[in-house]
Protein backbone atom coordinates (compact mmCIF):
# COMPACT_ATOMS: atom_id res chain seq x y z
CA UNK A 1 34.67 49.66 21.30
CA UNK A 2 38.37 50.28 21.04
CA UNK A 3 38.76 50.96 24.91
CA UNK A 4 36.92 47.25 25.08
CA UNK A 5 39.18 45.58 22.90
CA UNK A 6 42.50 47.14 24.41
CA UNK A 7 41.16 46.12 27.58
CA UNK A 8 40.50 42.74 26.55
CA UNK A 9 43.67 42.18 25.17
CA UNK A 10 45.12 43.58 28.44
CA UNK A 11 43.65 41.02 30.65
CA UNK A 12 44.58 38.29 27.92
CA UNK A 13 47.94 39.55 28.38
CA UNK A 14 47.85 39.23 32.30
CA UNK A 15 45.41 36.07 32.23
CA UNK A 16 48.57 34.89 30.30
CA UNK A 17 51.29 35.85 32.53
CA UNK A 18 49.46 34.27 35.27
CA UNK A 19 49.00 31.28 33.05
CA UNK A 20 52.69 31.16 32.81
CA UNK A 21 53.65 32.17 36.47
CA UNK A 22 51.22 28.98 37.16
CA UNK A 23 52.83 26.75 34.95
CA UNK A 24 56.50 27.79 36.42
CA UNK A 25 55.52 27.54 39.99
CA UNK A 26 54.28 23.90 39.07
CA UNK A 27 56.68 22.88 37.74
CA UNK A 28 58.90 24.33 40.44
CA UNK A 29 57.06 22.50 42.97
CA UNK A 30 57.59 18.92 41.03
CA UNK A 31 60.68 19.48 41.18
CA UNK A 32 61.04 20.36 44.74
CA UNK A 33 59.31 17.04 45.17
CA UNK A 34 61.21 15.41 43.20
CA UNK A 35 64.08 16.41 45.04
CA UNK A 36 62.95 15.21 48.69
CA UNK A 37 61.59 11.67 46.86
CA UNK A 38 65.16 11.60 45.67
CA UNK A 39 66.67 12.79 49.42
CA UNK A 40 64.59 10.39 51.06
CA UNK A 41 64.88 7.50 48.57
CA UNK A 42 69.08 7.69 49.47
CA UNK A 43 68.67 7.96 52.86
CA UNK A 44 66.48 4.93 52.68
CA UNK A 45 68.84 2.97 50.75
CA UNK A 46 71.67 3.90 53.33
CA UNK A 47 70.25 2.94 55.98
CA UNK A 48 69.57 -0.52 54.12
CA UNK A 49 72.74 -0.79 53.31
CA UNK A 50 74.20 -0.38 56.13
CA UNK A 51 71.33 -1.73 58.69
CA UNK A 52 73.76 -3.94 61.21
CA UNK A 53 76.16 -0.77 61.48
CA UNK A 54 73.17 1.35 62.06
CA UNK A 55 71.43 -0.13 64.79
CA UNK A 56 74.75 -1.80 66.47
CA UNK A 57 76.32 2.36 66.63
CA UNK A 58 74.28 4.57 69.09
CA UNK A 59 75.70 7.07 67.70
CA UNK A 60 74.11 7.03 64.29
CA UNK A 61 71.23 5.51 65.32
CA UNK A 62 70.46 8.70 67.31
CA UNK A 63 71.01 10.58 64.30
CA UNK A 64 68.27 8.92 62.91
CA UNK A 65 65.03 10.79 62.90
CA UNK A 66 61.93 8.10 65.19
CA UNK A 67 60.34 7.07 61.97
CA UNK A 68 64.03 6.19 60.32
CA UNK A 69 64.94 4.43 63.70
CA UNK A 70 61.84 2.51 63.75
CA UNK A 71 62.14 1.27 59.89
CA UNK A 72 65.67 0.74 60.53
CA UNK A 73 64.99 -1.88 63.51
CA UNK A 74 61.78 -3.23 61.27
CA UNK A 75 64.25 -4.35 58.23
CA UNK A 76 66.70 -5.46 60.40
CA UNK A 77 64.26 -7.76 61.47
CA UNK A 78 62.75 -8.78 58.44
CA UNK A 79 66.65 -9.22 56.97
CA UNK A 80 67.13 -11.80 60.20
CA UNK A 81 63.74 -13.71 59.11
CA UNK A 82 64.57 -13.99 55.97
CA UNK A 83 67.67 -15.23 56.23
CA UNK A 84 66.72 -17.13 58.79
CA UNK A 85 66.21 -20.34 56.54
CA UNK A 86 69.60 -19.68 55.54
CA UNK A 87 72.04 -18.94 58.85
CA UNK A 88 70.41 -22.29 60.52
CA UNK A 89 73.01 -24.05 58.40
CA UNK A 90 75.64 -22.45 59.31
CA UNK A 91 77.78 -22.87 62.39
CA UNK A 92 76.24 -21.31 65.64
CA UNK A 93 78.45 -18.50 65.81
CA UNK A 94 76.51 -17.22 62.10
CA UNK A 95 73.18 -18.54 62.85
CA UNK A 96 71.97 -14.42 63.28
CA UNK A 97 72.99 -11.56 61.24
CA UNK A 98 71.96 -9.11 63.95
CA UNK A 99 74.50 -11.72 66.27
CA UNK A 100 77.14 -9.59 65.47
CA UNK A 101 75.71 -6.39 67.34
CA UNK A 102 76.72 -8.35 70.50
CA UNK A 103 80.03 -9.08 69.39
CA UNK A 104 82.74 -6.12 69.57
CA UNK A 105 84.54 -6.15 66.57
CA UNK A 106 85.66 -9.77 66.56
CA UNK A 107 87.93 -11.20 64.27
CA UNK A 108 84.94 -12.15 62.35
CA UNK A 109 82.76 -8.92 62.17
CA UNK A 110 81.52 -9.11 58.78
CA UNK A 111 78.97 -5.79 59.68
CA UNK A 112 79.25 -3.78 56.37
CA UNK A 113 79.99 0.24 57.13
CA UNK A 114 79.93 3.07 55.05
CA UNK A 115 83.38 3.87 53.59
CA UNK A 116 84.36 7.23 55.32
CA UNK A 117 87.51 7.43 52.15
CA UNK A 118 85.21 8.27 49.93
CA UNK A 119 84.98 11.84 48.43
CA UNK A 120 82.50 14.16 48.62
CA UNK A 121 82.02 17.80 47.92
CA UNK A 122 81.86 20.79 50.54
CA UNK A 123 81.21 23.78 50.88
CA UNK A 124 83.01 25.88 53.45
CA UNK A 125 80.26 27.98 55.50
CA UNK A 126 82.80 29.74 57.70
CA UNK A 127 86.51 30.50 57.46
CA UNK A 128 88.81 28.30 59.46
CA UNK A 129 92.06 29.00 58.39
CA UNK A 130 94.69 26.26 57.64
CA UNK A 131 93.25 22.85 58.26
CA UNK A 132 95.32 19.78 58.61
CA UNK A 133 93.68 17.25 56.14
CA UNK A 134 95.22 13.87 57.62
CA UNK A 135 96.30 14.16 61.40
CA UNK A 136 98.66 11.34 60.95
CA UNK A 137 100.76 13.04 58.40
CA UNK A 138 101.55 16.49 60.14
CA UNK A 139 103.46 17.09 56.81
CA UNK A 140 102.75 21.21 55.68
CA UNK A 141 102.14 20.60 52.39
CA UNK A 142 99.25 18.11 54.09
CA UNK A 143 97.29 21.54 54.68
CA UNK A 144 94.51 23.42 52.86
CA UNK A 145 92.89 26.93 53.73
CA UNK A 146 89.69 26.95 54.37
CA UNK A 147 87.73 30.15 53.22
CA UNK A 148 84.02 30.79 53.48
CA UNK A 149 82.39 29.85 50.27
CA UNK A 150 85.29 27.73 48.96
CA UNK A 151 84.61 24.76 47.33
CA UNK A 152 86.26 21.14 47.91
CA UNK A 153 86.36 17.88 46.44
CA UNK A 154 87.85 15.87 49.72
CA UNK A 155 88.12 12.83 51.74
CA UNK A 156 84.79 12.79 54.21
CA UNK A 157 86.89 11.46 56.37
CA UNK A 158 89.00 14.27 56.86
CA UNK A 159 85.79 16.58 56.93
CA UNK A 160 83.68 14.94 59.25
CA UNK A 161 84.54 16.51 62.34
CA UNK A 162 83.85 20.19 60.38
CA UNK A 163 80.70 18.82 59.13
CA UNK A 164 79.51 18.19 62.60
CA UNK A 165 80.29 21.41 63.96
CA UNK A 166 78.56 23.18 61.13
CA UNK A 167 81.63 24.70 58.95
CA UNK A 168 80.92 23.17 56.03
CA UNK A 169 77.85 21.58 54.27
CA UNK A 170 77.67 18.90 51.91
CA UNK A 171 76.90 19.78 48.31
């Protein structure tokens, strides 16, 4: 009877630690979830933002992944229908929102494009040595090391060029 009991309480013990290993992994998994609902949410919202300056660079469009670059070009389109109504009124040369694709960089672009001055944090994957922050100030003191695992609070700007060859990642 006391062998039954001990082993009872045994495999309450383990029915309870994988009770609890369930529970973490759950809630480990929401979260994950969370996280690319989050990821995706942004990336959505960017590319709303920004939808003109998308689709008019190849560039970043390309970057896009085919179901991005499809929605991208569908709410461009719905932007120019609904505003449609609007633009009618207005002088030929504003009668289309997407107009301004054609149109390179007139004196009335009014596309709206991310602001590449803003900061962002890094993290250095590889070293690189001194790094000249702003090329048009060759100044000295304008330089930072860059060691792996370092990380920066910096212009993106600055960064971008790293970020594309994989030496840094975004954090």
């Amino acid at each position: 009877a006391a062998a039954a009991a001990a082993a009872a309480a045994g495999g309450a013990a383990s029915g309870g630690l994988d009770d609890l290993t369930a529970h973490i992994m759950h809630a480990e998994l929401n979260r994950v979830r969370f996280m690319l609902r989050s990821y995706y949410r942004t990336r959505l919202h960017k590319i709303e933002a920004h939808v003109v300056h998308v689709v008019k660079e190849t560039e970043v469009y390309e970057k896009l992944s085919p179901q991005e670059q499809e929605y991208a070009k569908d709410y461009a389109n719905l932007i120019e229908g609904h505003f449609g109504s609007v633009l009618k009124d207005l002088p030929d040369r504003y009668t289309s929102m997407l107009q301004q694709i054609e149109e390179e960089d007139g004196p009335f672009d009014m596309v709206a494009e991310p602001n590449l001055d803003k900061h962002v944090f890094c993290r250095i994957k590889e070293d690189r040595g001194d790094f000249l922050l702003d090329p048009n100030d060759p100044d000295p003191a304008n330089t930072v090391e860059l060691n792996k695992g370092d990380i920066y609070l910096i212009r993106y700007r600055f960064i971008k060029g790293l970020l594309e060859e994989d030496a840094l990642e975004l954090i």
